[in-house]
Protein backbone atom coordinates (compact mmCIF):
# COMPACT_ATOMS: atom_id res chain seq x y z
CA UNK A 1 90.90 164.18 125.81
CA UNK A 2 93.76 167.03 126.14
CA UNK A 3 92.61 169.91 129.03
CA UNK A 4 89.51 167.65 129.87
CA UNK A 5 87.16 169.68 132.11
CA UNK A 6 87.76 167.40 134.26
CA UNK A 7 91.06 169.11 135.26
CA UNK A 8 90.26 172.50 134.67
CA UNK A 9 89.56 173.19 138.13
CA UNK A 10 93.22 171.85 139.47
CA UNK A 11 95.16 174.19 137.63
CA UNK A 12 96.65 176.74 140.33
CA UNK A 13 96.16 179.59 138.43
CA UNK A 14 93.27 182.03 136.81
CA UNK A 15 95.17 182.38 133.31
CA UNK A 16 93.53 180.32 130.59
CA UNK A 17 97.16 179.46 129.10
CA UNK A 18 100.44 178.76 130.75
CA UNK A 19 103.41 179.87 128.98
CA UNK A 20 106.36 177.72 130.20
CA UNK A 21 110.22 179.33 129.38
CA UNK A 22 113.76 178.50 130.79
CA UNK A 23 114.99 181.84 133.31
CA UNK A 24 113.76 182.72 136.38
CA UNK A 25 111.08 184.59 138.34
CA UNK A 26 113.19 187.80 138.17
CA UNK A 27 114.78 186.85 135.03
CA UNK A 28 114.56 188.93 131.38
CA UNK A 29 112.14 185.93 129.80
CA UNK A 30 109.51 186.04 132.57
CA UNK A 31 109.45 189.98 132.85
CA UNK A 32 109.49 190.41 128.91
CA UNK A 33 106.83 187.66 128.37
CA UNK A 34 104.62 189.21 131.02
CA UNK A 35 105.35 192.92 129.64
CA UNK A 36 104.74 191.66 125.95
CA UNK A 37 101.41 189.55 127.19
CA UNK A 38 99.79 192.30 129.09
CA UNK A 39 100.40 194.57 126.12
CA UNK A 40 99.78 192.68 123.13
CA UNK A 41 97.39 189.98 124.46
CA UNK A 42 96.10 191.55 127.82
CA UNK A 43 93.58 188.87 128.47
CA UNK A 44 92.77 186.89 125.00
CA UNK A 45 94.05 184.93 125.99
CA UNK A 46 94.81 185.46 129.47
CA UNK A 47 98.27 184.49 129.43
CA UNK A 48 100.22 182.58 133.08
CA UNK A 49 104.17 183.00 132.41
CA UNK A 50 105.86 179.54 134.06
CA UNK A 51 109.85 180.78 134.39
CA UNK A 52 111.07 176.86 134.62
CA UNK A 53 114.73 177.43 135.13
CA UNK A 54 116.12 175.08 132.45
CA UNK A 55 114.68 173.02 129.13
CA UNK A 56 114.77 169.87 131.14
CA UNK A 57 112.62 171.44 134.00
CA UNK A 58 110.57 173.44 131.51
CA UNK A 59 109.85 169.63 130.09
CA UNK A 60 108.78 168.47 133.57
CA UNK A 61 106.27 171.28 134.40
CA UNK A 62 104.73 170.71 130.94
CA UNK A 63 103.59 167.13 132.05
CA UNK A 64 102.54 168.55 135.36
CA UNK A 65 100.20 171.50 134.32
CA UNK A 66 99.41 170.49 130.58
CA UNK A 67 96.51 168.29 131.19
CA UNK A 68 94.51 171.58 133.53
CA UNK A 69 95.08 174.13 130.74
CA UNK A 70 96.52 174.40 126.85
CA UNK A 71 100.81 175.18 126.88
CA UNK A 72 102.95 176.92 124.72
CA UNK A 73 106.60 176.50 125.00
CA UNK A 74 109.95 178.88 124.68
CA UNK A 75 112.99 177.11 125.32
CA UNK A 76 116.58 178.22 124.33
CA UNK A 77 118.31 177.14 121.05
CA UNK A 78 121.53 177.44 122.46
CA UNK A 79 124.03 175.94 119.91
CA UNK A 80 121.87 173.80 118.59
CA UNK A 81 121.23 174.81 114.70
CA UNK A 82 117.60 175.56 113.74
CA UNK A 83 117.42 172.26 112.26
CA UNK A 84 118.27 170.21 115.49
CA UNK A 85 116.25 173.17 117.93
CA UNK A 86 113.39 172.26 115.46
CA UNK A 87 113.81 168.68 115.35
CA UNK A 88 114.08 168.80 119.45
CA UNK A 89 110.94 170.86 119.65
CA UNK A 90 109.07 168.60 117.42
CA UNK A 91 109.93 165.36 119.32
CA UNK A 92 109.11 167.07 122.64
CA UNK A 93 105.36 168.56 121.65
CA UNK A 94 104.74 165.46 120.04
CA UNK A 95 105.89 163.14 123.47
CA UNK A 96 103.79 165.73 125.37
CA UNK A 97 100.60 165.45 123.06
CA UNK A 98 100.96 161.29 123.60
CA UNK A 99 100.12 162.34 127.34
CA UNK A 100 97.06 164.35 126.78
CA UNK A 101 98.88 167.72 127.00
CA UNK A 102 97.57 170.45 124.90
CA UNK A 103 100.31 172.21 123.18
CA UNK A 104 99.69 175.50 121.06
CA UNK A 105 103.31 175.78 120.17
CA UNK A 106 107.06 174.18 121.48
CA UNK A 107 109.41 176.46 120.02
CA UNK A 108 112.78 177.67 120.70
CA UNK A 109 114.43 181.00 120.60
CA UNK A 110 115.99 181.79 117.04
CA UNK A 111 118.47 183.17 118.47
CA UNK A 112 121.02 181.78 120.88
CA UNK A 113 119.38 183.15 124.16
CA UNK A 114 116.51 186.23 125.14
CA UNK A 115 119.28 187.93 126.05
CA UNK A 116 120.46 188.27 122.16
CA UNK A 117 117.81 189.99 121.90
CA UNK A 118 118.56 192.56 124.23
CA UNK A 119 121.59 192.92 121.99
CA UNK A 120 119.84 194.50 119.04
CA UNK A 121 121.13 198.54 118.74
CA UNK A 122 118.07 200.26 119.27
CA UNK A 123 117.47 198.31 122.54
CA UNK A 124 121.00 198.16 123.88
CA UNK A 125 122.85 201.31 122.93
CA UNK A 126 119.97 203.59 124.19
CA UNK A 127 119.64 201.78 127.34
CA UNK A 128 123.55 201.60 128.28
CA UNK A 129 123.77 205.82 127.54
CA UNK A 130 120.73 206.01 129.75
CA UNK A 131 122.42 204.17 132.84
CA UNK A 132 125.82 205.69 132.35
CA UNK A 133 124.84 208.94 131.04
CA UNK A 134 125.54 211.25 133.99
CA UNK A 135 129.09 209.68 133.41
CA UNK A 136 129.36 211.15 130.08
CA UNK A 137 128.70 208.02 128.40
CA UNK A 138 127.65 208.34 125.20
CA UNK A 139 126.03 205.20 122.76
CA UNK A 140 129.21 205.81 120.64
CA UNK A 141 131.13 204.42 123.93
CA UNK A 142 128.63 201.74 124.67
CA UNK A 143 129.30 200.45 120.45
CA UNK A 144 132.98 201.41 121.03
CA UNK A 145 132.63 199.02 123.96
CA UNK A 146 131.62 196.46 121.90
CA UNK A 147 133.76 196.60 119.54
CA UNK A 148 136.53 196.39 121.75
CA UNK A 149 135.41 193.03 124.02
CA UNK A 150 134.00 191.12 120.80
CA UNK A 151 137.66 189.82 120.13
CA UNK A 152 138.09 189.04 123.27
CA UNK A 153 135.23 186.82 123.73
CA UNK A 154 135.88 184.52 120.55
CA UNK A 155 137.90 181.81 122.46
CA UNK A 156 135.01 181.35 125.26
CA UNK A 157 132.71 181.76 122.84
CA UNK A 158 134.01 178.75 120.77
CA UNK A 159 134.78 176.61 123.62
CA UNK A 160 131.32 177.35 125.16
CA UNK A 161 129.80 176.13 121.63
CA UNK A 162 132.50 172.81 121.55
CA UNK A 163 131.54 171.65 124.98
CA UNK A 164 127.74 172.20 124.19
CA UNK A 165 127.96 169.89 121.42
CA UNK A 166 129.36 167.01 122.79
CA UNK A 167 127.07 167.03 126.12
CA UNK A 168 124.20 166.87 124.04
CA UNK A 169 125.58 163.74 122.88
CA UNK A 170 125.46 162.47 126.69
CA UNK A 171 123.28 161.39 129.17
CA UNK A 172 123.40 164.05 132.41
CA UNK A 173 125.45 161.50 134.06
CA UNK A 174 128.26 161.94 132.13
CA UNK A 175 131.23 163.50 133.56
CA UNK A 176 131.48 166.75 131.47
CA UNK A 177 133.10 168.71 133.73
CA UNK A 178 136.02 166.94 133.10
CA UNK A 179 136.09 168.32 129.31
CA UNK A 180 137.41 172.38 130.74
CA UNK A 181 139.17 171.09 133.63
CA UNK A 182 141.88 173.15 134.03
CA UNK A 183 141.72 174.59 130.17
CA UNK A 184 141.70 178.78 130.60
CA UNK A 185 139.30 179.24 128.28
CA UNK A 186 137.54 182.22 129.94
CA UNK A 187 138.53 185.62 129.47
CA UNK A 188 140.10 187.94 132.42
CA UNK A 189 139.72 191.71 133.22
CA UNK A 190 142.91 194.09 133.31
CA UNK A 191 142.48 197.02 136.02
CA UNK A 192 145.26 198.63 135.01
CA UNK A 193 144.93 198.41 131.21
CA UNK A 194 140.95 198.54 131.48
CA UNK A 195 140.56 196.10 128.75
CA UNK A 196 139.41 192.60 128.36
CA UNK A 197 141.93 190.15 128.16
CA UNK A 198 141.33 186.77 125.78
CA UNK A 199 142.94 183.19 126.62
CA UNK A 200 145.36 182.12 123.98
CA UNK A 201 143.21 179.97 121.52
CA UNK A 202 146.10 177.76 121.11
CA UNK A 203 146.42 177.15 125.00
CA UNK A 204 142.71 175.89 124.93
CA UNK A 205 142.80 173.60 121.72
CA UNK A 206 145.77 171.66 123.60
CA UNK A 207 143.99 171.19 126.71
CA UNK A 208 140.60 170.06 125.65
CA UNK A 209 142.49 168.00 123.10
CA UNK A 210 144.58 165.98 126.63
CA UNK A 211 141.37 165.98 128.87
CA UNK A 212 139.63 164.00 125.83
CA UNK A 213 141.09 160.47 126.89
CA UNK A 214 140.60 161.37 130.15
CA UNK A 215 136.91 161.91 129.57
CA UNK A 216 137.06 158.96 127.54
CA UNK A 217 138.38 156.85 130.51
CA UNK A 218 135.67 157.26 132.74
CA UNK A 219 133.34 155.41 130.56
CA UNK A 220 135.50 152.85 130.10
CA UNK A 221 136.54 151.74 133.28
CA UNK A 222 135.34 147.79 133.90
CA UNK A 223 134.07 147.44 130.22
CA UNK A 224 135.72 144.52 128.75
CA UNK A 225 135.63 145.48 125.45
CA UNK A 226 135.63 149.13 125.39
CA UNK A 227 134.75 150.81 122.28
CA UNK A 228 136.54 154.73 121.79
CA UNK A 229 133.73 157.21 122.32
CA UNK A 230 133.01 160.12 120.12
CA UNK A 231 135.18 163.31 121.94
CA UNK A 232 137.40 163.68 119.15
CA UNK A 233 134.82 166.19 117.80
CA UNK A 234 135.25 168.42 120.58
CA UNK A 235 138.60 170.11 119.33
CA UNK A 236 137.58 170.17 115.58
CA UNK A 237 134.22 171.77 116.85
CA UNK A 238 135.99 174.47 118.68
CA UNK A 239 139.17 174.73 115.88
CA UNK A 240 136.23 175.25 113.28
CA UNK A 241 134.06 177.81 115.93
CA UNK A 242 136.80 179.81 116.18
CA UNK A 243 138.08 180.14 112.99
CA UNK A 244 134.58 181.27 112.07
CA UNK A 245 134.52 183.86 114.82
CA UNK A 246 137.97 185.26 115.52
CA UNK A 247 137.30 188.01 113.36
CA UNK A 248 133.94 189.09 114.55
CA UNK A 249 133.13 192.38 115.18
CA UNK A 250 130.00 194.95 115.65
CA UNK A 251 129.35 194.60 112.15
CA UNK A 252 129.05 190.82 112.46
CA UNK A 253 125.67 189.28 113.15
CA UNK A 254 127.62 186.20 114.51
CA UNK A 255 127.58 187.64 118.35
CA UNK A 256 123.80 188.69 118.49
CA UNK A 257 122.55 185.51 117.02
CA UNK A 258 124.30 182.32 117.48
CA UNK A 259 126.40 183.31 120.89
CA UNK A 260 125.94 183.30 124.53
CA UNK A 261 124.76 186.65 124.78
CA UNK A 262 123.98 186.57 128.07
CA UNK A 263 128.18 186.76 128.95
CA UNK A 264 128.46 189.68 125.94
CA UNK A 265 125.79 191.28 128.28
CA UNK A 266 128.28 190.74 131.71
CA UNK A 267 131.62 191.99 129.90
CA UNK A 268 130.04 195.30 128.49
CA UNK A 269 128.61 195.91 132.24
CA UNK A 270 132.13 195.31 133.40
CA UNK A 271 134.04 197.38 130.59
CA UNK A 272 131.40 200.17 131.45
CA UNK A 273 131.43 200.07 135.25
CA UNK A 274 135.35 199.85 134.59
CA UNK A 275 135.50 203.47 132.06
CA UNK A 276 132.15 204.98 134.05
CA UNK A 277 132.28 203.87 137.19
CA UNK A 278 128.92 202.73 139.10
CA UNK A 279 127.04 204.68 142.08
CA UNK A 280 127.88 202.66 145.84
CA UNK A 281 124.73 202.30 148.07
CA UNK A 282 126.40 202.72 151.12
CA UNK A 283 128.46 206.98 149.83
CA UNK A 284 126.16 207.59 146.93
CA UNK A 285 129.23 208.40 144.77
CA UNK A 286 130.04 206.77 141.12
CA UNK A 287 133.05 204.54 141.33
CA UNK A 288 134.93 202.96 139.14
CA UNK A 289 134.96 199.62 139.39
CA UNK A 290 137.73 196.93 139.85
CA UNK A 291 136.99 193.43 138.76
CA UNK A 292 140.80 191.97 137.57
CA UNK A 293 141.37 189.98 141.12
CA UNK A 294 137.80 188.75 141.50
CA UNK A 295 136.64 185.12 141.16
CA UNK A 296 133.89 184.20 138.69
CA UNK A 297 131.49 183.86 142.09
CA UNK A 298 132.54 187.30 143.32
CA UNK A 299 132.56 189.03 139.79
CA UNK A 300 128.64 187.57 139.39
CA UNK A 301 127.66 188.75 142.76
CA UNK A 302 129.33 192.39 142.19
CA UNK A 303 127.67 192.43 139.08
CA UNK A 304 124.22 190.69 139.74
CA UNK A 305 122.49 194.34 141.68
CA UNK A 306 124.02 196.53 138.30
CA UNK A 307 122.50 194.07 136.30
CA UNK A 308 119.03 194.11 138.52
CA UNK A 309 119.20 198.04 138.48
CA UNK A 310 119.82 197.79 134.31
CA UNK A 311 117.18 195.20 133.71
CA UNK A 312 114.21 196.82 133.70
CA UNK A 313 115.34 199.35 131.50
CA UNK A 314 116.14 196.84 129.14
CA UNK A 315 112.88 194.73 129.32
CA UNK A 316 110.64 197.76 128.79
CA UNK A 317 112.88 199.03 125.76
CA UNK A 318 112.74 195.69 123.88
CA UNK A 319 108.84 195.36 124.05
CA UNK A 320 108.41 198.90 123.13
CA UNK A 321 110.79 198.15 120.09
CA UNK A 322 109.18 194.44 119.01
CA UNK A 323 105.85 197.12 119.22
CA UNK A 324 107.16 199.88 116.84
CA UNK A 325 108.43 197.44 114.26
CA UNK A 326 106.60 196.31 111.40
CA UNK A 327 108.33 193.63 110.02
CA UNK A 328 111.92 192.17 110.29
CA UNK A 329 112.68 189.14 112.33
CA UNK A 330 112.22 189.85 115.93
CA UNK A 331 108.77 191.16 114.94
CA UNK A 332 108.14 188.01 113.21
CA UNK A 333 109.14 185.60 115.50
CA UNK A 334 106.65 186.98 118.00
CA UNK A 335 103.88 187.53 115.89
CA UNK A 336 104.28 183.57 115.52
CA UNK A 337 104.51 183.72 119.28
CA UNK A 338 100.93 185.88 119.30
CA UNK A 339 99.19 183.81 116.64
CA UNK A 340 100.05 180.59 118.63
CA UNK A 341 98.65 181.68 121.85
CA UNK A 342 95.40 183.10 120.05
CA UNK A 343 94.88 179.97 118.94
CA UNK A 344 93.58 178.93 122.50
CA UNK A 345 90.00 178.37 122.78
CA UNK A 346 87.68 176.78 125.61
């Protein structure tokens, strides 16, 4: 029988539900999840938040801890559809249940990622004024910052979205790295101009369309009959993401639901630490900063403390707003969220 008493006594925590999600222990899911628990549930049920790091390791834990105590599961859809993160979910609970794990819910996000959510106006726009506001920023710069990187971020956005698809065709062993090599498909940062720069969409369709039989060719190496794998998909799927997207902008729902919102969160810290400057540790004074010569492992590290400093902010702001509202969809999808892990009982 699921959560035998049996087991009860091995789980290693006092909560009487764990709630597993992808992120980590500092990350936004673990510190909004706790924030929204201790608010809206505080302890019935008394709720243990299990950052996993990834779906696949998120799948793992829920085979470790699901027979000691009942689960309910928040993975991200990424750019799957609803259909497919539905279909995924369904499969997964119902493995899970076939190993006497209890599970209230397996759900994914409806939108791409938690940070999307962080991406609404009243949660983002207030909370970028209040970090840069002794700069003069106003939340008419933080939307005219927007406005002005959404364009820019159409090309990665699409190639993210066109890479995603065919790896979930694919076992992990798979050589998908192959897929960007060499394809400049993310945007850079001008210093001088202070603008985000986009890769040339045309540029990108070429070079994922060569690295395609090169892909191929590592599967097929000492088959004797080798039969043309699927990667053909993989330009059409970004021709078709782009074309959808290039014209995107604030008034778009496009970014806040269905893309990687976690990079529209990095480019408007850069475009704002670029106009507003950010204050050093070691003077004390607000500088602006430079990011155009930086790698992608420098940029994250110079941005990873603004980000830290910012995140807080942004945590408390969304639970406060998912509070205040009274219907719409954020409020819905955790009401579902609430009713699912009320559902636990002894």
């Amino acid at each position: 029988m699921p959560n035998s008493t049996h087991y009860r006594e091995a789980y290693p925590r006092a909560g009487d539900v764990a709630l597993l999600c992808e992120g980590d222990i500092v990350g936004y899911e673990a510190a909004i999840f706790r924030r929204w628990a201790d608010s809206t549930l505080r302890t019935d049920p008394l709720v243990d938040v299990w950052p996993c790091g990834t779906a696949e390791s998120i799948y793992g834990l829920s085979d470790a801890v699901g027979r000691a105590r009942p689960l309910m599961v928040i993975e991200d859809r990424d750019f799957r559809s609803q259909e497919e993160a539905l279909k995924d979910c369904v499969d997964s609970q119902k493995d899970r249940e076939r190993r006497d794990v209890r599970v209230l819910a397996w759900c994914s996000w409806r939108r791409n990622e938690i940070e999307n959510y962080l991406l609404q106006p009243d949660v983002i726009l207030p909370t970028m004024e209040s970090a840069f506001g002794s700069a003069g920023c106003t939340k008419e710069d933080v939307s005219a910052g927007l406005s002005e990187i959404l364009p820019s971020l159409a090309v990665f956005q699409a190639t993210q979205y066109a890479l995603y698809r065919v790896r979930r065709a694919w076992d992990r062993s798979d050589p998908a790295p192959i897929l960007p090599s060499k394809v400049e498909f993310r945007p850079t940062w001008d210093d001088a101009a202070q603008k985000l720069i986009a890769p040339n969409p045309l540029n990108v369709r070429d070079g994922l369309k060569a690295n395609v039989p090169v892909w191929n060719a590592h599967f097929l190496e000492n088959v004797s009959s080798p039969t043309p794998l699927q990667g053909k998909n993989l330009v059409a799927d970004f021709e078709a993401k782009f074309e959808s997207w290039k014209n995107v902008d604030l008034n778009h729902e496009a970014w806040r639901l269905d893309w990687s919102g976690k990079d529209v969160m990095q480019w408007l810290r850069i475009w704002l630490t670029a106009k507003f400057g950010w204050q050093e540790m070691a003077s004390g004074k607000r500088v602006k900063l430079k990011w155009g010569s930086l790698s992608r492992a420098k940029r994250d590290a110079q941005d990873r403390p603004i980000e830290a400093a910012i995140r807080p902010i942004l945590v408390r702001r969304l639970v406060d707003y998912i509070a205040a509202q009274q219907h719409g969809d954020i409020r819905e999808e955790f009401s579902a969220f609430e009713n699912s892990l009320r559902a636990y009982s002894t």
